[in-house]
PDB file of N, CA and C in Angstrom:
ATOM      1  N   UNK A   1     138.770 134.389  45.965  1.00  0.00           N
ATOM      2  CA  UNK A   1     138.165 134.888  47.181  1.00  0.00           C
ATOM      3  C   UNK A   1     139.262 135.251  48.171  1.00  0.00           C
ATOM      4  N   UNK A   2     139.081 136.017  49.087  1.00  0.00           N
ATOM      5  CA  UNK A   2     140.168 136.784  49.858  1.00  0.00           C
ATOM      6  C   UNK A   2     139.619 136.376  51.018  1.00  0.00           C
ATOM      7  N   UNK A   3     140.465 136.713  52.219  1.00  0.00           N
ATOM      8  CA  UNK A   3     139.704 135.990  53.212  1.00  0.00           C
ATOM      9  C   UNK A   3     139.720 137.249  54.308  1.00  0.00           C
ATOM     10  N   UNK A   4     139.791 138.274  53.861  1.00  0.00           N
ATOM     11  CA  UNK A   4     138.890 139.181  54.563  1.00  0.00           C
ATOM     12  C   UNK A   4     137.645 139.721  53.960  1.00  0.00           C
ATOM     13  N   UNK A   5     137.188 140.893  54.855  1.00  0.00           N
ATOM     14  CA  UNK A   5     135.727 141.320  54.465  1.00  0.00           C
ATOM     15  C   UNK A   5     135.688 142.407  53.598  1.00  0.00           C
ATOM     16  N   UNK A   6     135.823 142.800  52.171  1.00  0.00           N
ATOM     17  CA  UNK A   6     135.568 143.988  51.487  1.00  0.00           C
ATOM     18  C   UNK A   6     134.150 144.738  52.156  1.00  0.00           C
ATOM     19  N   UNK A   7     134.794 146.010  51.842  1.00  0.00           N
ATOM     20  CA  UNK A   7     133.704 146.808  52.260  1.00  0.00           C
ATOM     21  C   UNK A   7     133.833 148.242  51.612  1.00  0.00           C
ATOM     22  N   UNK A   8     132.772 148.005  50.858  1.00  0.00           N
ATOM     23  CA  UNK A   8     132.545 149.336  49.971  1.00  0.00           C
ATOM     24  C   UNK A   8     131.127 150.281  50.732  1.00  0.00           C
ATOM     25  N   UNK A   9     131.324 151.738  50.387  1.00  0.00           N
ATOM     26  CA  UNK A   9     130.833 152.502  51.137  1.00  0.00           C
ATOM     27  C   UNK A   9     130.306 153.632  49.542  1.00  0.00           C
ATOM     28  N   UNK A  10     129.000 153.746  49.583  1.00  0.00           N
ATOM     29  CA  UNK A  10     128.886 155.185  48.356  1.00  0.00           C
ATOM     30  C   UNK A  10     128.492 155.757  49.691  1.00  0.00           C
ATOM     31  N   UNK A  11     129.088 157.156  49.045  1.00  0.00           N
ATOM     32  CA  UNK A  11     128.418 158.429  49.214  1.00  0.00           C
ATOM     33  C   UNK A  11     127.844 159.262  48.043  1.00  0.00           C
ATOM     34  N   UNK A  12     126.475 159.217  48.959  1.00  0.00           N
ATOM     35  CA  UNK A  12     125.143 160.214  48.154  1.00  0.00           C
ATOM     36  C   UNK A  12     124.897 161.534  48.890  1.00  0.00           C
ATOM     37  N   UNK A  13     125.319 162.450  47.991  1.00  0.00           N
ATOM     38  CA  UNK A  13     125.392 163.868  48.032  1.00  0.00           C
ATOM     39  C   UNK A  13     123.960 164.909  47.860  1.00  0.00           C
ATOM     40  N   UNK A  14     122.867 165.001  49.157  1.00  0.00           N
ATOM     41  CA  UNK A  14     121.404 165.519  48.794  1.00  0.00           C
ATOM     42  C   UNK A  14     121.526 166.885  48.104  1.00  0.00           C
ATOM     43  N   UNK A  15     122.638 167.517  48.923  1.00  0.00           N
ATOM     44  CA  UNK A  15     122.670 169.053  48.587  1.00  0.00           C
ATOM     45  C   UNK A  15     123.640 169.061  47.405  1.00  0.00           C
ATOM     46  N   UNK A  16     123.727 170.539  46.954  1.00  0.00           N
ATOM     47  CA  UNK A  16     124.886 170.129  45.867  1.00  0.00           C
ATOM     48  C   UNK A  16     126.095 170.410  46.403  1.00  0.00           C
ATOM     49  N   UNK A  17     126.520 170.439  47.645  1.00  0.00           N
ATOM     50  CA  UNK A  17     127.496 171.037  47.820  1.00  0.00           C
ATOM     51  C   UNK A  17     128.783 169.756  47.927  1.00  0.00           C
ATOM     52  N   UNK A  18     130.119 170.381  47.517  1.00  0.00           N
ATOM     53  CA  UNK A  18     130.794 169.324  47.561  1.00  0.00           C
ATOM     54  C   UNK A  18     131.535 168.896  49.018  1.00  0.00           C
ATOM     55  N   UNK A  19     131.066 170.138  49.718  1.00  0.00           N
ATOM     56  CA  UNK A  19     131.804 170.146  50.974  1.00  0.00           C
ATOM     57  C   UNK A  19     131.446 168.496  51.553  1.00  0.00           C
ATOM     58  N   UNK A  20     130.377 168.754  51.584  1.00  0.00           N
ATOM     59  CA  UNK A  20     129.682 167.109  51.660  1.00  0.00           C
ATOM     60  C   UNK A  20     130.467 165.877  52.245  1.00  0.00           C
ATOM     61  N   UNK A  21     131.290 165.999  51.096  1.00  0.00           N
ATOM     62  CA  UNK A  21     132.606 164.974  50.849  1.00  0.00           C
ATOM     63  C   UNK A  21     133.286 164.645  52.129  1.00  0.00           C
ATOM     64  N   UNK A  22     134.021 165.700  51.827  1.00  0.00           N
ATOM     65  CA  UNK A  22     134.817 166.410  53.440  1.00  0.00           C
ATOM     66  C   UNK A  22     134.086 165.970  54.370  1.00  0.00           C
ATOM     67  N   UNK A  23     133.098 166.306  54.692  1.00  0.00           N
ATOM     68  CA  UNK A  23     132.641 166.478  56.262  1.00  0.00           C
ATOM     69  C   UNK A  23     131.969 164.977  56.494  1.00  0.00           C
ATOM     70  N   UNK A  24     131.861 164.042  55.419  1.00  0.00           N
ATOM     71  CA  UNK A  24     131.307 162.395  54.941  1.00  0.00           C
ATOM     72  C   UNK A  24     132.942 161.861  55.884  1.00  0.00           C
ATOM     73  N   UNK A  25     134.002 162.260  55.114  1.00  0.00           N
ATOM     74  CA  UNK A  25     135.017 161.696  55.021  1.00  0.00           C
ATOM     75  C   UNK A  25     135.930 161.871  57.012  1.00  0.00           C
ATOM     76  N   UNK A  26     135.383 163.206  57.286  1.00  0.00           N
ATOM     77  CA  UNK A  26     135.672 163.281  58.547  1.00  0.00           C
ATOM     78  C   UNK A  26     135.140 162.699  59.781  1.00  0.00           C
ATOM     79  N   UNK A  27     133.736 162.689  59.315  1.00  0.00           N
ATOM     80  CA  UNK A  27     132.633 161.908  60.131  1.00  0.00           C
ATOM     81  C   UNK A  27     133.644 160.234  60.034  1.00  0.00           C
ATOM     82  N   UNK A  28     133.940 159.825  59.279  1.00  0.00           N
ATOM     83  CA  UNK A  28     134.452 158.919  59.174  1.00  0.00           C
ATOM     84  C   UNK A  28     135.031 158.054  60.157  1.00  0.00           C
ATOM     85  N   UNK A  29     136.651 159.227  59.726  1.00  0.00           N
ATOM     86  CA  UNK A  29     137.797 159.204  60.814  1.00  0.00           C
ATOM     87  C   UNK A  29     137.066 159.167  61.826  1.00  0.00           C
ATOM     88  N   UNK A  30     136.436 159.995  62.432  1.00  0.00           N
ATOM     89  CA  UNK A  30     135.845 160.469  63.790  1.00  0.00           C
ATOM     90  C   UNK A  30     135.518 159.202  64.136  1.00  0.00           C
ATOM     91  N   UNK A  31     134.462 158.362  63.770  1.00  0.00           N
ATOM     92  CA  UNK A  31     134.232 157.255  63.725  1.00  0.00           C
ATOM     93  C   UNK A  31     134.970 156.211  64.448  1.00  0.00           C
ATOM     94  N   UNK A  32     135.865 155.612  62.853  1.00  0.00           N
ATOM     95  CA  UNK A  32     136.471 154.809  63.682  1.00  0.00           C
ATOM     96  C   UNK A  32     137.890 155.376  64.550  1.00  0.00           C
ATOM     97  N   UNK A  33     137.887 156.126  64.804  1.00  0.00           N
ATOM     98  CA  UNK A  33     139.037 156.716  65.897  1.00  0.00           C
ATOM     99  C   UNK A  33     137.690 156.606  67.548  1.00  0.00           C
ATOM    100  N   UNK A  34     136.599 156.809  67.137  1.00  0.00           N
ATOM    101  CA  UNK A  34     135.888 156.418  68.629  1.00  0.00           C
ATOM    102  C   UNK A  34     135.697 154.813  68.559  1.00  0.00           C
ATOM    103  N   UNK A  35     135.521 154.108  67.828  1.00  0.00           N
ATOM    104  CA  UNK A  35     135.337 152.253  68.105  1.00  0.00           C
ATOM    105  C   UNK A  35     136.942 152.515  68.654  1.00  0.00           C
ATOM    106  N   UNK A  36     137.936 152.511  67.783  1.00  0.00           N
ATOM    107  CA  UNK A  36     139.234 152.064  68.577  1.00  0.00           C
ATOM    108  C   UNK A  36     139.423 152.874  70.012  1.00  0.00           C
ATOM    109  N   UNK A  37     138.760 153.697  70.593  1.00  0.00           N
ATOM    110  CA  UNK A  37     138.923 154.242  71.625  1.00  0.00           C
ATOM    111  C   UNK A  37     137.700 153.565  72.939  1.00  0.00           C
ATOM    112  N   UNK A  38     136.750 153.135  72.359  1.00  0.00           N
ATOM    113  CA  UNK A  38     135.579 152.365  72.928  1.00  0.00           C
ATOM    114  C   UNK A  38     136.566 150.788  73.334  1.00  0.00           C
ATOM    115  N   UNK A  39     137.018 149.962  72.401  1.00  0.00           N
ATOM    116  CA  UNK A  39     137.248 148.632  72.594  1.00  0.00           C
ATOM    117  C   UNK A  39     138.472 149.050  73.493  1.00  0.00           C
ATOM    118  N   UNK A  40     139.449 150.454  73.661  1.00  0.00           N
ATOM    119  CA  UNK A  40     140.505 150.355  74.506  1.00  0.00           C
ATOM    120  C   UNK A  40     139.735 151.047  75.821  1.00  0.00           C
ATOM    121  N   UNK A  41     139.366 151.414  76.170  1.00  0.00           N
ATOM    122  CA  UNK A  41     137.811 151.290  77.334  1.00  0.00           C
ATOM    123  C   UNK A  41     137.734 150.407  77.826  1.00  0.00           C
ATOM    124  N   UNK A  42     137.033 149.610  77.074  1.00  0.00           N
ATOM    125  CA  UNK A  42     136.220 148.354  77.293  1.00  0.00           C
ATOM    126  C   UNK A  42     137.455 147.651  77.656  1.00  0.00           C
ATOM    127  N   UNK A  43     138.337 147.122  76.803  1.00  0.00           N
ATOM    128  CA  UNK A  43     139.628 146.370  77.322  1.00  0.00           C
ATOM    129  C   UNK A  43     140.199 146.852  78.805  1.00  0.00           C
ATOM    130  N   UNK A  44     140.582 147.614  79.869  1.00  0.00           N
ATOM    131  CA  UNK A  44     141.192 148.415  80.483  1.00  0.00           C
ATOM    132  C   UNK A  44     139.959 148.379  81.285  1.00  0.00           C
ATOM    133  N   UNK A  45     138.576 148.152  81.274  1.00  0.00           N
ATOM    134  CA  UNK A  45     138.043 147.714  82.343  1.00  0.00           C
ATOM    135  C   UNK A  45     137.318 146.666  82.655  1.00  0.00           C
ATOM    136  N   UNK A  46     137.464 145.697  81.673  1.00  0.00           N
ATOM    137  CA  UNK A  46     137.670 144.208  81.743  1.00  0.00           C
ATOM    138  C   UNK A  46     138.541 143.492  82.500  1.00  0.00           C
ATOM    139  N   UNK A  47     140.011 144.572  82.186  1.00  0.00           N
ATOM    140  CA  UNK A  47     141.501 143.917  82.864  1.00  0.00           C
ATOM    141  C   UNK A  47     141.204 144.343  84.145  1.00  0.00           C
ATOM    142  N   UNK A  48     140.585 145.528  84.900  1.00  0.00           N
ATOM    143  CA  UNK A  48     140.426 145.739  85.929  1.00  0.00           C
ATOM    144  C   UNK A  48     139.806 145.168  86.842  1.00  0.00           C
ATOM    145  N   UNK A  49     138.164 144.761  86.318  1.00  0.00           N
ATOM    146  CA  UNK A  49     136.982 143.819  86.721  1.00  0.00           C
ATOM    147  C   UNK A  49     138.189 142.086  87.023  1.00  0.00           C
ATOM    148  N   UNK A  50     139.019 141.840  86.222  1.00  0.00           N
ATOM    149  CA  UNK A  50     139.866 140.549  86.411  1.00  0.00           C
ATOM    150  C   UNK A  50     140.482 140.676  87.498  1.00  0.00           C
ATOM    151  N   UNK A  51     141.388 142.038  87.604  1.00  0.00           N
ATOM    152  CA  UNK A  51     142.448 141.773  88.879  1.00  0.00           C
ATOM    153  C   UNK A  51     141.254 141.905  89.716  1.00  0.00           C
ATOM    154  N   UNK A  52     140.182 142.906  89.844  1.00  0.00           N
ATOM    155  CA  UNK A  52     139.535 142.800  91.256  1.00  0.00           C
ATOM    156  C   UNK A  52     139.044 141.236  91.631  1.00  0.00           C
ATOM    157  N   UNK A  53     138.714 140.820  90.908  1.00  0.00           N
ATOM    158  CA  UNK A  53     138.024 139.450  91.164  1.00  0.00           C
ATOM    159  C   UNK A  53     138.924 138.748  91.378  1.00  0.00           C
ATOM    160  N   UNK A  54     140.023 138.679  90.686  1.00  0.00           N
ATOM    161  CA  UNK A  54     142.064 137.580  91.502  1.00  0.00           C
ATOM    162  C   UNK A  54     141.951 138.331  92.739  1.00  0.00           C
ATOM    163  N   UNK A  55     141.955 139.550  92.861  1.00  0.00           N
ATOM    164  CA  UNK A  55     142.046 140.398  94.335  1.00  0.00           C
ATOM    165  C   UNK A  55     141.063 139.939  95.011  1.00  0.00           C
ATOM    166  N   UNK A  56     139.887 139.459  95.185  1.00  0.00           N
ATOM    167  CA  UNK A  56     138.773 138.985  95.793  1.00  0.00           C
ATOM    168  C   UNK A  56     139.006 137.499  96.375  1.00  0.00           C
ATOM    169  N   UNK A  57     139.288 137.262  95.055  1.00  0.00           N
ATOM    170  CA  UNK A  57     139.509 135.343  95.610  1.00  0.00           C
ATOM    171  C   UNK A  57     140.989 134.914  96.133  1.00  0.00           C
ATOM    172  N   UNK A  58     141.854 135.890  96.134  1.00  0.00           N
ATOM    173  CA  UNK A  58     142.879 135.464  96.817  1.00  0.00           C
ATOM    174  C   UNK A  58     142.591 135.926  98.498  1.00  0.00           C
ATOM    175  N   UNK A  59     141.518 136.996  98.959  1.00  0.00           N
ATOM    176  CA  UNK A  59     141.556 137.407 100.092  1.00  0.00           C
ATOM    177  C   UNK A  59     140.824 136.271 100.401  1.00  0.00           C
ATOM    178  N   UNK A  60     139.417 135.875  99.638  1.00  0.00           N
ATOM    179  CA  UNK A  60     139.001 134.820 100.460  1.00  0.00           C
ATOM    180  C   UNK A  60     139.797 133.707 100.726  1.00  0.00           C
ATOM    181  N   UNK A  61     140.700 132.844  99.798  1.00  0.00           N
ATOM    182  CA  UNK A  61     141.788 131.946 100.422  1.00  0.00           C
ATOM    183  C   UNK A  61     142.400 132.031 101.659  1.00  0.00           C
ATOM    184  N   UNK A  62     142.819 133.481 101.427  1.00  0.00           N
ATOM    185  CA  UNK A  62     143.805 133.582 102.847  1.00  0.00           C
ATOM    186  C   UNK A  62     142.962 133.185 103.567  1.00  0.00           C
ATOM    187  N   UNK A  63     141.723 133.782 104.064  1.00  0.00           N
ATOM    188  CA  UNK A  63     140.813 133.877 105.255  1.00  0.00           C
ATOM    189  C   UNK A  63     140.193 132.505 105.505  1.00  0.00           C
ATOM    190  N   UNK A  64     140.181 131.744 104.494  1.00  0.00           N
ATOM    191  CA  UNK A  64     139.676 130.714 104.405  1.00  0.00           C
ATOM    192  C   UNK A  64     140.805 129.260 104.811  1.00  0.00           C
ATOM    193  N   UNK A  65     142.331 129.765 104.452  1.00  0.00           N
ATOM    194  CA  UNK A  65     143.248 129.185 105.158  1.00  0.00           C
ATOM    195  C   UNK A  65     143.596 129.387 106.445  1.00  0.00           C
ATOM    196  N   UNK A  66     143.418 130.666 107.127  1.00  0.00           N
ATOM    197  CA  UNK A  66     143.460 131.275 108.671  1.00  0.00           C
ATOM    198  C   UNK A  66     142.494 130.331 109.018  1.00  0.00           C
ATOM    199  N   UNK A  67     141.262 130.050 108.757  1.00  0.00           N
ATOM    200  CA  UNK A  67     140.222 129.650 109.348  1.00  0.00           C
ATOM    201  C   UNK A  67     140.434 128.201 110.089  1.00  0.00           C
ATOM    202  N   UNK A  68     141.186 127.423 109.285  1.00  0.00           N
ATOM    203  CA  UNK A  68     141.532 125.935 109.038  1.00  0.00           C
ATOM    204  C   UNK A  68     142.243 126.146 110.447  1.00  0.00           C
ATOM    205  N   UNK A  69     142.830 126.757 111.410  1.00  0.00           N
ATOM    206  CA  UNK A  69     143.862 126.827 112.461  1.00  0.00           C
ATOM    207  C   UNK A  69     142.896 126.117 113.858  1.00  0.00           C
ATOM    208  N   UNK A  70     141.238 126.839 113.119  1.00  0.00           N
ATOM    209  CA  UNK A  70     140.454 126.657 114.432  1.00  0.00           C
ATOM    210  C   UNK A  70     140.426 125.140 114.686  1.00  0.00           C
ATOM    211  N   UNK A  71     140.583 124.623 113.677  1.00  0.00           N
ATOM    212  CA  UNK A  71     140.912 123.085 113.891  1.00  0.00           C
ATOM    213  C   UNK A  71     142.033 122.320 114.652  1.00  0.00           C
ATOM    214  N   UNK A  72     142.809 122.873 115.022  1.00  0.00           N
ATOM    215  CA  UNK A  72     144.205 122.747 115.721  1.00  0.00           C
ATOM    216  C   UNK A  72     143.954 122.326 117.352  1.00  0.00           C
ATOM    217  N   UNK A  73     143.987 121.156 117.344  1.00  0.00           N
ATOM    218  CA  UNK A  73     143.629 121.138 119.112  1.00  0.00           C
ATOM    219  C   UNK A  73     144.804 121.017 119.827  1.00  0.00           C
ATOM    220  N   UNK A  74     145.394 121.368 120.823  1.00  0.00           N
ATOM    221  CA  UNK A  74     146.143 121.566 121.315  1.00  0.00           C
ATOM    222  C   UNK A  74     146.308 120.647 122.781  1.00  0.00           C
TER     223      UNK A  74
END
């Protein structure tokens, strides 16, 4: 047993044409060249959604450390 996932694929040809093949085989590529372009998407605005939210909670700190001054009696 191997410890990845085999994955076999037929292609069934309705028409007789062999072009078929080809345009099976391009659909393909096309394919997975869009998942790897989807998950680098998805990655790149995940990382973005992160810094905004570090960018969010560091403004509230500050403001939330300014605040602490009103306590200061003089």
């Amino acid at each position: 047993m191997g410890t990845g996932t085999d994955v076999a694929t037929d292609v069934t040809l309705v028409k007789g044409d062999l072009l078929g093949i080809l345009r099976a085989r391009r659909l393909s590529r096309a394919t997975v060249a869009n998942i790897r372009q989807n998950l680098f998407f998805a990655f790149v605005y995940n990382a973005l959604g992160v810094a905004a939210a570090a960018m969010s909670f560091s403004s509230v700190s500050v403001i939330g450390n300014a605040l602490r001054l009103r306590r200061v009696t003089l």
